[in-house]
PDB file of N, CA and C in Angstrom:
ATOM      1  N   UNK A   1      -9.487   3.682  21.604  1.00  0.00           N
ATOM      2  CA  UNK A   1      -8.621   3.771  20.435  1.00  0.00           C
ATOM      3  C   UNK A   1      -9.418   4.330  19.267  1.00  0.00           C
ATOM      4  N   UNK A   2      -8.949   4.905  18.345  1.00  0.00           N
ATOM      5  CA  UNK A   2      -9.317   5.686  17.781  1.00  0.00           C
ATOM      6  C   UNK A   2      -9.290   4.902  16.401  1.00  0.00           C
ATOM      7  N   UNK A   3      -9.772   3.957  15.862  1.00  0.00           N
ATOM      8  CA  UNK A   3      -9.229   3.598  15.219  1.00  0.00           C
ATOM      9  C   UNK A   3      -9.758   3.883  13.270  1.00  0.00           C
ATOM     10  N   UNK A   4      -9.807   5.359  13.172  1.00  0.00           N
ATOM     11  CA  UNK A   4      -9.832   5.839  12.012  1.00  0.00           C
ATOM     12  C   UNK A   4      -8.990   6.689  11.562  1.00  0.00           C
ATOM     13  N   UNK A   5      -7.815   6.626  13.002  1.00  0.00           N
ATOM     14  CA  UNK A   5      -6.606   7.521  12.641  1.00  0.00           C
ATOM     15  C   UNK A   5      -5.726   6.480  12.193  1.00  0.00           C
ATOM     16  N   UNK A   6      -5.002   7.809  10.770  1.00  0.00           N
ATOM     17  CA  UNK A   6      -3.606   6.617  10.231  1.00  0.00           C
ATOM     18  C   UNK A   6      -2.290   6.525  11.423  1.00  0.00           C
ATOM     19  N   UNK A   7      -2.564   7.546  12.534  1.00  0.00           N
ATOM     20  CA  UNK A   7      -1.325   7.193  13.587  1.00  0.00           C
ATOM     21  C   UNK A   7      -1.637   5.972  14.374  1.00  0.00           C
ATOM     22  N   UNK A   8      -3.125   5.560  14.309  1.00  0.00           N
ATOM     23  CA  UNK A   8      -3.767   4.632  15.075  1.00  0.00           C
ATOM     24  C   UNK A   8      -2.975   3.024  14.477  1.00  0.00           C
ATOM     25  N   UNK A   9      -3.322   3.371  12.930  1.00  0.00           N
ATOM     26  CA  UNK A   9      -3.345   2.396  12.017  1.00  0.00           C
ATOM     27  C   UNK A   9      -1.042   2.181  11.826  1.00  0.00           C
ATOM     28  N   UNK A  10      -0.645   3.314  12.019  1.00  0.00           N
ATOM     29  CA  UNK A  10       0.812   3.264  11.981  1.00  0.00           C
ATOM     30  C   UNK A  10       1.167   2.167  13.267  1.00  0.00           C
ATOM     31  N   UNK A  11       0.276   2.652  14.415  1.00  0.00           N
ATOM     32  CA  UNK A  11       1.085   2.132  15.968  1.00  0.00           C
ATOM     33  C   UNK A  11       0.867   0.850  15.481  1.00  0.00           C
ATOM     34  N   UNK A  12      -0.141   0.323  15.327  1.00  0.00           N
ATOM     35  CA  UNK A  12      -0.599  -1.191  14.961  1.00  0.00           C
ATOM     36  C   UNK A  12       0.599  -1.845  14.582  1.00  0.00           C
ATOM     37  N   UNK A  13       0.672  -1.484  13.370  1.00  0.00           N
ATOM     38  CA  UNK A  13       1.934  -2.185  12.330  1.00  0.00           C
ATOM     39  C   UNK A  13       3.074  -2.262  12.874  1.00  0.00           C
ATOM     40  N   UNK A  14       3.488  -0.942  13.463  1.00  0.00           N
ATOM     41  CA  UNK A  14       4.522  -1.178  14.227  1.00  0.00           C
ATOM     42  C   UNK A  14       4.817  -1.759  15.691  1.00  0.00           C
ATOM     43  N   UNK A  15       3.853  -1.992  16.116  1.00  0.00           N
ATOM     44  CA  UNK A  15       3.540  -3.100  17.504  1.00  0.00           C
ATOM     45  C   UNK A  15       3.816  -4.419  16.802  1.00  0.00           C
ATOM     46  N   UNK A  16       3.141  -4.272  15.802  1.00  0.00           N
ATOM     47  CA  UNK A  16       3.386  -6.219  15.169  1.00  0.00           C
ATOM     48  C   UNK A  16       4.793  -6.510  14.794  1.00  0.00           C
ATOM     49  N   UNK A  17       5.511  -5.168  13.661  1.00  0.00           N
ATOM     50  CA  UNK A  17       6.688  -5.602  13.525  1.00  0.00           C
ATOM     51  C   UNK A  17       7.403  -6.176  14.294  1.00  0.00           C
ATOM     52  N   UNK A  18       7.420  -4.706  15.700  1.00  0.00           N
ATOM     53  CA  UNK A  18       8.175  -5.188  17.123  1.00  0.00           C
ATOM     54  C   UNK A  18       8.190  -6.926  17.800  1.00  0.00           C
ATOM     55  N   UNK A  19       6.414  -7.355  17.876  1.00  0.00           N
ATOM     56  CA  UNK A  19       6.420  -8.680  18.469  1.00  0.00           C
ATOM     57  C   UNK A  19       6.650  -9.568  17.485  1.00  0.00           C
ATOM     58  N   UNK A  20       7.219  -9.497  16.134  1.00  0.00           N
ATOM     59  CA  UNK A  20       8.007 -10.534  15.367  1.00  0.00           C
ATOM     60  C   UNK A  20       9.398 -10.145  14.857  1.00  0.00           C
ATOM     61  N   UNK A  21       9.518  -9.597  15.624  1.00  0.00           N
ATOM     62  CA  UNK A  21      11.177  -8.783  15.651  1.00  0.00           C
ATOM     63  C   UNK A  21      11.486  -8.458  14.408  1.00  0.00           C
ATOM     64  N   UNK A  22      11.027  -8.008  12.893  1.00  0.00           N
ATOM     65  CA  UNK A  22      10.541  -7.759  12.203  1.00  0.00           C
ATOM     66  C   UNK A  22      12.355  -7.502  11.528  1.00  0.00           C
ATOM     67  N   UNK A  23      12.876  -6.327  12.276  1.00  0.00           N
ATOM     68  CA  UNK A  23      13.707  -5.556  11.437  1.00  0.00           C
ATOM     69  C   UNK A  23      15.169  -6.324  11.764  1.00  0.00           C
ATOM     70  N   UNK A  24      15.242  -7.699  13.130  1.00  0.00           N
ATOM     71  CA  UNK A  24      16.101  -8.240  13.575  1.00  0.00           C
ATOM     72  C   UNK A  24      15.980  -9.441  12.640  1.00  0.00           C
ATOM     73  N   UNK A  25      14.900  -9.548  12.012  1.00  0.00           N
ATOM     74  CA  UNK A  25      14.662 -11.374  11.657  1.00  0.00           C
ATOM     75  C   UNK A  25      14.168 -11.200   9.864  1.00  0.00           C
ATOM     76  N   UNK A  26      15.058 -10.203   9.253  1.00  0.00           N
ATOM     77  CA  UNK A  26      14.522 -10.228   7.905  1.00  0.00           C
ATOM     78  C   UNK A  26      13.644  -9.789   7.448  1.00  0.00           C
ATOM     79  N   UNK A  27      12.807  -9.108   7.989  1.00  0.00           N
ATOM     80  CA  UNK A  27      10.853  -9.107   7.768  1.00  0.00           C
ATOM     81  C   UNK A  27      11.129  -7.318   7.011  1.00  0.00           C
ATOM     82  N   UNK A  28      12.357  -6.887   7.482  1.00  0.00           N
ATOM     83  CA  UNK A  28      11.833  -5.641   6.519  1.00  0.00           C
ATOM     84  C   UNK A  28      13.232  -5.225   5.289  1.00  0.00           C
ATOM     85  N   UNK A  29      13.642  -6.218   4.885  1.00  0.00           N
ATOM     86  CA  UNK A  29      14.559  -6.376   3.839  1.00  0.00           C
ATOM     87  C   UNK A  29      13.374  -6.073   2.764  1.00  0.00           C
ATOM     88  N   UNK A  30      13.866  -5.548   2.034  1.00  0.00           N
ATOM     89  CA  UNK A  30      13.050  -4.409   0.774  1.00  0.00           C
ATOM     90  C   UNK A  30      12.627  -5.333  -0.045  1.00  0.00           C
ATOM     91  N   UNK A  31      13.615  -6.741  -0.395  1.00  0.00           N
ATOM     92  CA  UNK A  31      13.898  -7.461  -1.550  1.00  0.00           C
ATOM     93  C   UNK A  31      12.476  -8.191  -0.973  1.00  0.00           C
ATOM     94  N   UNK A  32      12.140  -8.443  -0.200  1.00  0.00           N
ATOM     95  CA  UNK A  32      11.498  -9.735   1.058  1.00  0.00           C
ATOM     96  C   UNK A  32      10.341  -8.752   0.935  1.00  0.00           C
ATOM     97  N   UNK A  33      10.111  -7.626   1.266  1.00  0.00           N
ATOM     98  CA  UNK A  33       8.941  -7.083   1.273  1.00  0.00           C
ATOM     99  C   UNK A  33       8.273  -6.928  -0.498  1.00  0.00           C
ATOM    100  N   UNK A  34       8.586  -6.197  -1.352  1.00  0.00           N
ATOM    101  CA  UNK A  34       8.761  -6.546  -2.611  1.00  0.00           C
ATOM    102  C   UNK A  34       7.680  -7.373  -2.946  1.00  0.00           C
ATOM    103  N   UNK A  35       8.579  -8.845  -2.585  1.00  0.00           N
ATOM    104  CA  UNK A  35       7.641 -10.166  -2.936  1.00  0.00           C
ATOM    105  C   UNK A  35       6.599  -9.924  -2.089  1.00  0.00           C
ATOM    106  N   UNK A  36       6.446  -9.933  -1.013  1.00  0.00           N
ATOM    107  CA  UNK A  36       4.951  -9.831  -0.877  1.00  0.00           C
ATOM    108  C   UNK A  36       4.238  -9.271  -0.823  1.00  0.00           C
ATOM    109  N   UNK A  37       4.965  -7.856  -1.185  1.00  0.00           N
ATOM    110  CA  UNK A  37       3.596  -7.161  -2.442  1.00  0.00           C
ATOM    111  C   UNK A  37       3.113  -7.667  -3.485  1.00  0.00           C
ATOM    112  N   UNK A  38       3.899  -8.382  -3.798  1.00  0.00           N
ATOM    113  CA  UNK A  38       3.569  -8.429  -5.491  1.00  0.00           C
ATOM    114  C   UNK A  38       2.513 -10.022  -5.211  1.00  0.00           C
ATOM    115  N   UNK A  39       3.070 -10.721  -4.011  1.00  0.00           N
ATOM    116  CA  UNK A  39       2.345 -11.770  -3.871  1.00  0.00           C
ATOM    117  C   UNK A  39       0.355 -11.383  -3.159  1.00  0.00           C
ATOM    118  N   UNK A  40       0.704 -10.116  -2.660  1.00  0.00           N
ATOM    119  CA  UNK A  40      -0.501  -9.919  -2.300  1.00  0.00           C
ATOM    120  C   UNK A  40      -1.545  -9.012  -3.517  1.00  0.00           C
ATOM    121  N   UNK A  41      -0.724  -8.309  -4.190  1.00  0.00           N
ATOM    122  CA  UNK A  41      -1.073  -7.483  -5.436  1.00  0.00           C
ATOM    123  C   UNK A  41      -1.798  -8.891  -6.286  1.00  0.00           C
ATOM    124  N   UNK A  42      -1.308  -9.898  -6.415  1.00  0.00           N
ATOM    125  CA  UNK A  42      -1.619 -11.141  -7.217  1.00  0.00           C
ATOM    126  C   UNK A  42      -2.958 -11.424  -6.392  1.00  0.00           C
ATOM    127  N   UNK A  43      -2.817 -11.713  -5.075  1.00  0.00           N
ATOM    128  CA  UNK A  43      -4.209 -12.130  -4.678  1.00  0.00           C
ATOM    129  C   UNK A  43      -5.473 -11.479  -4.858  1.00  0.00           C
ATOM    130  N   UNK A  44      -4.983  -9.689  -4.752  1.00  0.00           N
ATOM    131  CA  UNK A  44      -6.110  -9.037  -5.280  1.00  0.00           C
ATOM    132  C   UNK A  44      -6.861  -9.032  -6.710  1.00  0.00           C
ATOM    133  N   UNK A  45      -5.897  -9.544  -7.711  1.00  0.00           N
ATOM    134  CA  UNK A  45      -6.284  -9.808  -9.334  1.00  0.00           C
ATOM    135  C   UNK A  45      -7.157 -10.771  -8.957  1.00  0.00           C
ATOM    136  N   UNK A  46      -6.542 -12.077  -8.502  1.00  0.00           N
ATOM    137  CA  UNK A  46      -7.497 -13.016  -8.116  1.00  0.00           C
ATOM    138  C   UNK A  46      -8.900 -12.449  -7.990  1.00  0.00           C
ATOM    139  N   UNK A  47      -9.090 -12.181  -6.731  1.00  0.00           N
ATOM    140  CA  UNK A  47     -10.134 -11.896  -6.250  1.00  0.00           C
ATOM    141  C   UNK A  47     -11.134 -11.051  -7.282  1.00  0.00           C
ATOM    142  N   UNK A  48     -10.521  -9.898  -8.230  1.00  0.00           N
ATOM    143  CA  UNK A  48     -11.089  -9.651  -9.513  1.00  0.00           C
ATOM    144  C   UNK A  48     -11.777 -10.416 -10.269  1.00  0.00           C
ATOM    145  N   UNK A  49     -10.442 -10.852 -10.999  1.00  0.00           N
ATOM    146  CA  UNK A  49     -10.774 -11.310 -12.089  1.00  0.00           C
ATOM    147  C   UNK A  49     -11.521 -12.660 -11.868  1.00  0.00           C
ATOM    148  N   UNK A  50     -11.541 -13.557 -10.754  1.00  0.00           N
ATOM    149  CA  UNK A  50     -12.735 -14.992 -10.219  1.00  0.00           C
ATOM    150  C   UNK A  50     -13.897 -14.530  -9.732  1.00  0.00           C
ATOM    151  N   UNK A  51     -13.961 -12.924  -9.584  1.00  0.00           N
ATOM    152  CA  UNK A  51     -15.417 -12.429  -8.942  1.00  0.00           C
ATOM    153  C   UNK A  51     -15.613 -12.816  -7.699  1.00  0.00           C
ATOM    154  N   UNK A  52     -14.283 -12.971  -6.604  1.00  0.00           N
ATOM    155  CA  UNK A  52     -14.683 -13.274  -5.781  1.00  0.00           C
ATOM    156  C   UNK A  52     -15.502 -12.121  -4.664  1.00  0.00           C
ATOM    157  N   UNK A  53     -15.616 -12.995  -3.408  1.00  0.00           N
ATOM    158  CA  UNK A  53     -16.661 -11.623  -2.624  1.00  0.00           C
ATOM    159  C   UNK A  53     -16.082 -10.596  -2.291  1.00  0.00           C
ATOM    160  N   UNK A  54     -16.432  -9.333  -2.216  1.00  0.00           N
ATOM    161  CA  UNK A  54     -15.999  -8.032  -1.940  1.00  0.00           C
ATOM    162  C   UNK A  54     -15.604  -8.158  -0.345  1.00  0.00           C
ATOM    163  N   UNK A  55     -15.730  -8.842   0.605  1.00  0.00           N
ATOM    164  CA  UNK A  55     -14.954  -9.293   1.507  1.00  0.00           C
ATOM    165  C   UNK A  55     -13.391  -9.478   1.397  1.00  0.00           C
ATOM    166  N   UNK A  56     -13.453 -10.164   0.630  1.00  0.00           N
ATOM    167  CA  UNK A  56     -12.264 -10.982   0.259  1.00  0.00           C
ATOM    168  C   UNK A  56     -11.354 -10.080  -0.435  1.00  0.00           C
ATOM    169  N   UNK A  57     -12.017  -9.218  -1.237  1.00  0.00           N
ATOM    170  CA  UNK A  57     -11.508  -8.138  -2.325  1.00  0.00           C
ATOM    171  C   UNK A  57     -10.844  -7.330  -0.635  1.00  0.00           C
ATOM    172  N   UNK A  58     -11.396  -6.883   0.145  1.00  0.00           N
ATOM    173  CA  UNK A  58     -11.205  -5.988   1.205  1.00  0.00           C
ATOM    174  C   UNK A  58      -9.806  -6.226   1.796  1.00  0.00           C
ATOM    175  N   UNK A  59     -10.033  -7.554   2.215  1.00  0.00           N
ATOM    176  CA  UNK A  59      -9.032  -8.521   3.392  1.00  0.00           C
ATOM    177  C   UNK A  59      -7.657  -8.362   2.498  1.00  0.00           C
ATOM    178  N   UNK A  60      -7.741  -8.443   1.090  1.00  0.00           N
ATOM    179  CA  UNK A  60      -6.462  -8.770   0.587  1.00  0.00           C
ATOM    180  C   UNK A  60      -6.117  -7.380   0.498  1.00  0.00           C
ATOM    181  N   UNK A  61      -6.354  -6.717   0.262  1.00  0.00           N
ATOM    182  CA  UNK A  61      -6.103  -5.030   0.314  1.00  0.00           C
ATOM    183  C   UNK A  61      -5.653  -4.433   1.308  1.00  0.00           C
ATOM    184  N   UNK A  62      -6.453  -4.462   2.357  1.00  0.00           N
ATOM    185  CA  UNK A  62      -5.807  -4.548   3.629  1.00  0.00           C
ATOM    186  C   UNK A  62      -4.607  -5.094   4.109  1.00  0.00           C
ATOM    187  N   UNK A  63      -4.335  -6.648   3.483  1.00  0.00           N
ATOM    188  CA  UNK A  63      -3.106  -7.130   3.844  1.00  0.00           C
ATOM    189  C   UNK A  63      -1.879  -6.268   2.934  1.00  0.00           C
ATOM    190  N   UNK A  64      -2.273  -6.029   1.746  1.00  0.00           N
ATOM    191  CA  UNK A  64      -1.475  -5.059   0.774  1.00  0.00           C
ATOM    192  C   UNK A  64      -1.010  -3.087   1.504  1.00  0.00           C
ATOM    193  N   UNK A  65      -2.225  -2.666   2.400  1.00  0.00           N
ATOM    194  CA  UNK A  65      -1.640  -1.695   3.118  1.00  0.00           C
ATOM    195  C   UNK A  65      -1.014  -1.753   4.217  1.00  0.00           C
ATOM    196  N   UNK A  66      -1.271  -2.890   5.002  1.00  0.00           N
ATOM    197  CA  UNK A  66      -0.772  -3.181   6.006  1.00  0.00           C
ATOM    198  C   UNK A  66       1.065  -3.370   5.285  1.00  0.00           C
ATOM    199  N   UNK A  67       1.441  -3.794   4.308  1.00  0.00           N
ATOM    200  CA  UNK A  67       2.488  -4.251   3.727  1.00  0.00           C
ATOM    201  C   UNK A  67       3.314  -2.666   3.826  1.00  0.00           C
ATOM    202  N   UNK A  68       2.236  -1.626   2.851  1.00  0.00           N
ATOM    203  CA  UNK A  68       2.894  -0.472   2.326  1.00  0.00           C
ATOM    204  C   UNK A  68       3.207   0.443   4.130  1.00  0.00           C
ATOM    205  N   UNK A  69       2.211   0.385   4.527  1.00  0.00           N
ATOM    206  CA  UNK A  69       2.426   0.896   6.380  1.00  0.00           C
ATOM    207  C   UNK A  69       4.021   0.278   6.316  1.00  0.00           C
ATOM    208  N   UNK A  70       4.302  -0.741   6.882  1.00  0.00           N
ATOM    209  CA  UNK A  70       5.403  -1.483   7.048  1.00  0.00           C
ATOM    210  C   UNK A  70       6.820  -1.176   6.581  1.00  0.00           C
ATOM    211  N   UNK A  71       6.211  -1.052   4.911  1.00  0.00           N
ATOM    212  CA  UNK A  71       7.568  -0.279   4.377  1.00  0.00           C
ATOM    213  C   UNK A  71       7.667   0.816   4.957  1.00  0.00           C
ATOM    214  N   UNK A  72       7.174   1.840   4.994  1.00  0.00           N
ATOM    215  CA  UNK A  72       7.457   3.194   5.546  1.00  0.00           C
ATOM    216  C   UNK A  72       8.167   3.016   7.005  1.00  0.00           C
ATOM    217  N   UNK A  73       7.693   2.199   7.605  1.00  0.00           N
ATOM    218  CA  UNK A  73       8.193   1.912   8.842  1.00  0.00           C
ATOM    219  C   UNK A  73       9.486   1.304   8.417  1.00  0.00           C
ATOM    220  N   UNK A  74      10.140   0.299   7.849  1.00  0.00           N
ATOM    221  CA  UNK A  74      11.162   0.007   7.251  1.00  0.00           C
ATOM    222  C   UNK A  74      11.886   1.033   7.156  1.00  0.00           C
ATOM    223  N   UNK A  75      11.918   1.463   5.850  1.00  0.00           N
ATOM    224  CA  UNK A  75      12.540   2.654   4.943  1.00  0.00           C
ATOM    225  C   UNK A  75      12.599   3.882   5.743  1.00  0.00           C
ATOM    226  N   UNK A  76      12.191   3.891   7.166  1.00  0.00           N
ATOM    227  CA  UNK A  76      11.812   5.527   8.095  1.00  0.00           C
ATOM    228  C   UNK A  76      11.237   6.347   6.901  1.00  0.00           C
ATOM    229  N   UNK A  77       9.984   6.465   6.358  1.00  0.00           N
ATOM    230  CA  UNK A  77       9.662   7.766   6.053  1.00  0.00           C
ATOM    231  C   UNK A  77       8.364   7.951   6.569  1.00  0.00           C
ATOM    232  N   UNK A  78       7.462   9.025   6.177  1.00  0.00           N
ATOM    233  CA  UNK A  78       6.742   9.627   6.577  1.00  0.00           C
ATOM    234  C   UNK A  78       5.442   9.083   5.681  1.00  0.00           C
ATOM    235  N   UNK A  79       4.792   8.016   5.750  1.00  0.00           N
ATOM    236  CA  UNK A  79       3.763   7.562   4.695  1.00  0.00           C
ATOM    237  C   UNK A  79       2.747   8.412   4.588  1.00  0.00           C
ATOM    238  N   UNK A  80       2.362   8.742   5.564  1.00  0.00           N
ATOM    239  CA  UNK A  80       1.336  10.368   5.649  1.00  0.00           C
ATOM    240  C   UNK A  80       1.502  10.731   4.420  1.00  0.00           C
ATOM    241  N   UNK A  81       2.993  11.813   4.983  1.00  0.00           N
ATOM    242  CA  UNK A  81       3.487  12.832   4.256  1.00  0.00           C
ATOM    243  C   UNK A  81       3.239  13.144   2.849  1.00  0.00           C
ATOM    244  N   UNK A  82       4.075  11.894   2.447  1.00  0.00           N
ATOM    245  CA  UNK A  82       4.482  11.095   1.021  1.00  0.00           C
ATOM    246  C   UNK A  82       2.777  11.284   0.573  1.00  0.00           C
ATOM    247  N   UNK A  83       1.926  10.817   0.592  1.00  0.00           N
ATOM    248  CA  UNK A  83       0.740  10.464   0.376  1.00  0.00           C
ATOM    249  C   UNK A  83       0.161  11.887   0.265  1.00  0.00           C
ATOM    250  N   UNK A  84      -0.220  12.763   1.109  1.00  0.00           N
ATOM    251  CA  UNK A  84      -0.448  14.361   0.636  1.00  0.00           C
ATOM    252  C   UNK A  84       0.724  14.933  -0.279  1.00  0.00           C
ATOM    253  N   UNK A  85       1.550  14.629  -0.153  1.00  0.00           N
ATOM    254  CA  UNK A  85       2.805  15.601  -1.531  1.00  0.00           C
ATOM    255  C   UNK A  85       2.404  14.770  -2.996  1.00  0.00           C
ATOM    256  N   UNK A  86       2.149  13.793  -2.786  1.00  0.00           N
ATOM    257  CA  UNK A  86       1.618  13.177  -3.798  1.00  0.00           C
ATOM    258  C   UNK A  86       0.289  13.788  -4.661  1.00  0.00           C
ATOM    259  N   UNK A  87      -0.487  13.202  -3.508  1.00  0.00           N
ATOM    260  CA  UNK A  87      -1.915  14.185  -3.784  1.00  0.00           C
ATOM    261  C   UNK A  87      -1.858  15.355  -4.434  1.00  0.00           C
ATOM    262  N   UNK A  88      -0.822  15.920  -3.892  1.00  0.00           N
ATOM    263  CA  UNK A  88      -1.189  17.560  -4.491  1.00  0.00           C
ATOM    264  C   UNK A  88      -0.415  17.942  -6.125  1.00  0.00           C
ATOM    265  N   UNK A  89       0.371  17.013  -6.087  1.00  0.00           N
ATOM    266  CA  UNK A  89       1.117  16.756  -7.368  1.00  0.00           C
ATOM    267  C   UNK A  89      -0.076  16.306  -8.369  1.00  0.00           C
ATOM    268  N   UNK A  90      -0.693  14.959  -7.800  1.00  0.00           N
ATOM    269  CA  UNK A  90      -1.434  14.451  -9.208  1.00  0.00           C
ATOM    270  C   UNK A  90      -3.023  15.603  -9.231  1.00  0.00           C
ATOM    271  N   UNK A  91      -3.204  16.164  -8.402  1.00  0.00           N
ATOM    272  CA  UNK A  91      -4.174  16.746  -8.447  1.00  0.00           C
ATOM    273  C   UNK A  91      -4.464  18.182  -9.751  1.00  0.00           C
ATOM    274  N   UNK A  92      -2.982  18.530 -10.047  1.00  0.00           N
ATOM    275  CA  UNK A  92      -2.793  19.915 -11.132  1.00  0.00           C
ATOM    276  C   UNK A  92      -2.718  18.810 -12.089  1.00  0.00           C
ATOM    277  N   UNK A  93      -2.585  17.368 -12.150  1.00  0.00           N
ATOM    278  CA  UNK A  93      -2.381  16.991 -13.841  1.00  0.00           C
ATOM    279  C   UNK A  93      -3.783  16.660 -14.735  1.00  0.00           C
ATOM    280  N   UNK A  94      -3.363  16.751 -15.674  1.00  0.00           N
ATOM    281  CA  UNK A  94      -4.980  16.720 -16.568  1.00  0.00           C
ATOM    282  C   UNK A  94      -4.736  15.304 -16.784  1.00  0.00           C
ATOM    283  N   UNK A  95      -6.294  14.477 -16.889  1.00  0.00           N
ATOM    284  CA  UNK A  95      -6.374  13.219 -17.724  1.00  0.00           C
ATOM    285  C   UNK A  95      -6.429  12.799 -19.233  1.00  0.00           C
ATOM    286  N   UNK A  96      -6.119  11.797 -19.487  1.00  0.00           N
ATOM    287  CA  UNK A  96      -5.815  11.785 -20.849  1.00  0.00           C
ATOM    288  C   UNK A  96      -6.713   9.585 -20.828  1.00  0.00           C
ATOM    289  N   UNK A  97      -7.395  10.099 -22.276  1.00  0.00           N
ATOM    290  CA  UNK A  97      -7.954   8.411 -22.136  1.00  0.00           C
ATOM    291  C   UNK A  97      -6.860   7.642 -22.963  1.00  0.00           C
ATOM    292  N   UNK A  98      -6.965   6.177 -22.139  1.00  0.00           N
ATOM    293  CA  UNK A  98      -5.704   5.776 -23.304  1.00  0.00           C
ATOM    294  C   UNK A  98      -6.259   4.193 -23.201  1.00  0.00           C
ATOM    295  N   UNK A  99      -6.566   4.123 -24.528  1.00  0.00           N
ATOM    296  CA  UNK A  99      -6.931   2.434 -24.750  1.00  0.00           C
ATOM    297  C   UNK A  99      -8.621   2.590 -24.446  1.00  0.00           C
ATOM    298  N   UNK A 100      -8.907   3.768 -24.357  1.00  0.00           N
ATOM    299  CA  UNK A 100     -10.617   3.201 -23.772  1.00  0.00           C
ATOM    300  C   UNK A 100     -10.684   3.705 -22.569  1.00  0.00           C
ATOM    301  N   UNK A 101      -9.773   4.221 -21.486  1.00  0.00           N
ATOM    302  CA  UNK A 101      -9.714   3.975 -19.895  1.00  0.00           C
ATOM    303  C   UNK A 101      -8.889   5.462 -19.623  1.00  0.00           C
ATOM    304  N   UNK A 102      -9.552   6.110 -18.648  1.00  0.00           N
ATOM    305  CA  UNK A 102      -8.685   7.483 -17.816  1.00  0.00           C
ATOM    306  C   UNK A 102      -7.297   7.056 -17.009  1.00  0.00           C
ATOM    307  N   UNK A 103      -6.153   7.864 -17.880  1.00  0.00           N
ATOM    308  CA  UNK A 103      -5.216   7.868 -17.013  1.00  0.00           C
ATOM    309  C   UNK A 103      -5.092   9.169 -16.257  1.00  0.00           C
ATOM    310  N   UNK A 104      -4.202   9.322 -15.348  1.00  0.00           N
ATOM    311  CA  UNK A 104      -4.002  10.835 -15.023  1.00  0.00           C
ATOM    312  C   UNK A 104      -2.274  10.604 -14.258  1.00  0.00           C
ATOM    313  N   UNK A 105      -1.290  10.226 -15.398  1.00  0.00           N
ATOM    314  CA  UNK A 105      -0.329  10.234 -15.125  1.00  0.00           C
ATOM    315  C   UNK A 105       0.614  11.213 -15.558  1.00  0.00           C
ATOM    316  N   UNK A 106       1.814  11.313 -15.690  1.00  0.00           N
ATOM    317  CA  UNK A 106       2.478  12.535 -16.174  1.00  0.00           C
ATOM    318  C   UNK A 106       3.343  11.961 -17.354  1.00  0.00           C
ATOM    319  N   UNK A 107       2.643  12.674 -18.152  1.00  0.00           N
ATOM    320  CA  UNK A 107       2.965  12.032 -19.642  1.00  0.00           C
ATOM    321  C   UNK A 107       4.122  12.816 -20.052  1.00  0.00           C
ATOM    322  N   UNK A 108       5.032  12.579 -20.799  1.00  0.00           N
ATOM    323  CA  UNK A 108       6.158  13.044 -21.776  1.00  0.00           C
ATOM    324  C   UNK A 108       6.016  12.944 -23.229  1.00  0.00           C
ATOM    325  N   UNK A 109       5.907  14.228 -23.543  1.00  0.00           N
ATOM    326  CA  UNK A 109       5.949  14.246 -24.724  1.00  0.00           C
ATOM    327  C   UNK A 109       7.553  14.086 -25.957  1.00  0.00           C
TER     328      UNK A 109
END
């Protein structure tokens, strides 16, 4: 197994959904996924802002992509995809500092 490919890292997620019947038993209702982003997004502040170990910083991150994998699998799209069209979008925008700190979002004037 190959496991530095994102098709490697897609089959995974979607093997697990399958053996917890995922899309039959609630597990990929948007509202339901949502929260536990935001519940795993929280664990990663944690792990920040208490200084915990960069282990830990890892594991919760991981559980946070493993989440975003999932949606895509949910929602049918192409997380790849999405992720290079992206790329190439934020890549022509210029940065701008704001508060002290680099953004590089797409500002409106």
């Amino acid at each position: 197994m190959n496991t530095d490919s994102y098709e490697e890292m897609l089959k995974a997620v979607q093997a697990f959904h399958a053996k917890h019947q995922f899309r039959e038993r609630g597990g990929e209702e948007m509202i339901y996924r949502i929260a536990l982003m935001s519940e795993e997004l929280g664990e990663i502040a944690e792990c920040v802002t208490k200084g915990k170990p960069k282990e830990e910083l890892a594991e919760e991150v991981a559980d946070l992509f493993i989440l975003l994998i999932g949606t895509a699998i949910a929602q049918d799209f192409d997380l790849k995809k999405a992720f290079w069209e992206k790329m190439q979008k934020i890549q022509s925008r210029e940065g701008k500092m704001v508060n002290g700190r680099i953004r590089v979002s797409e500002f409106k004037d």
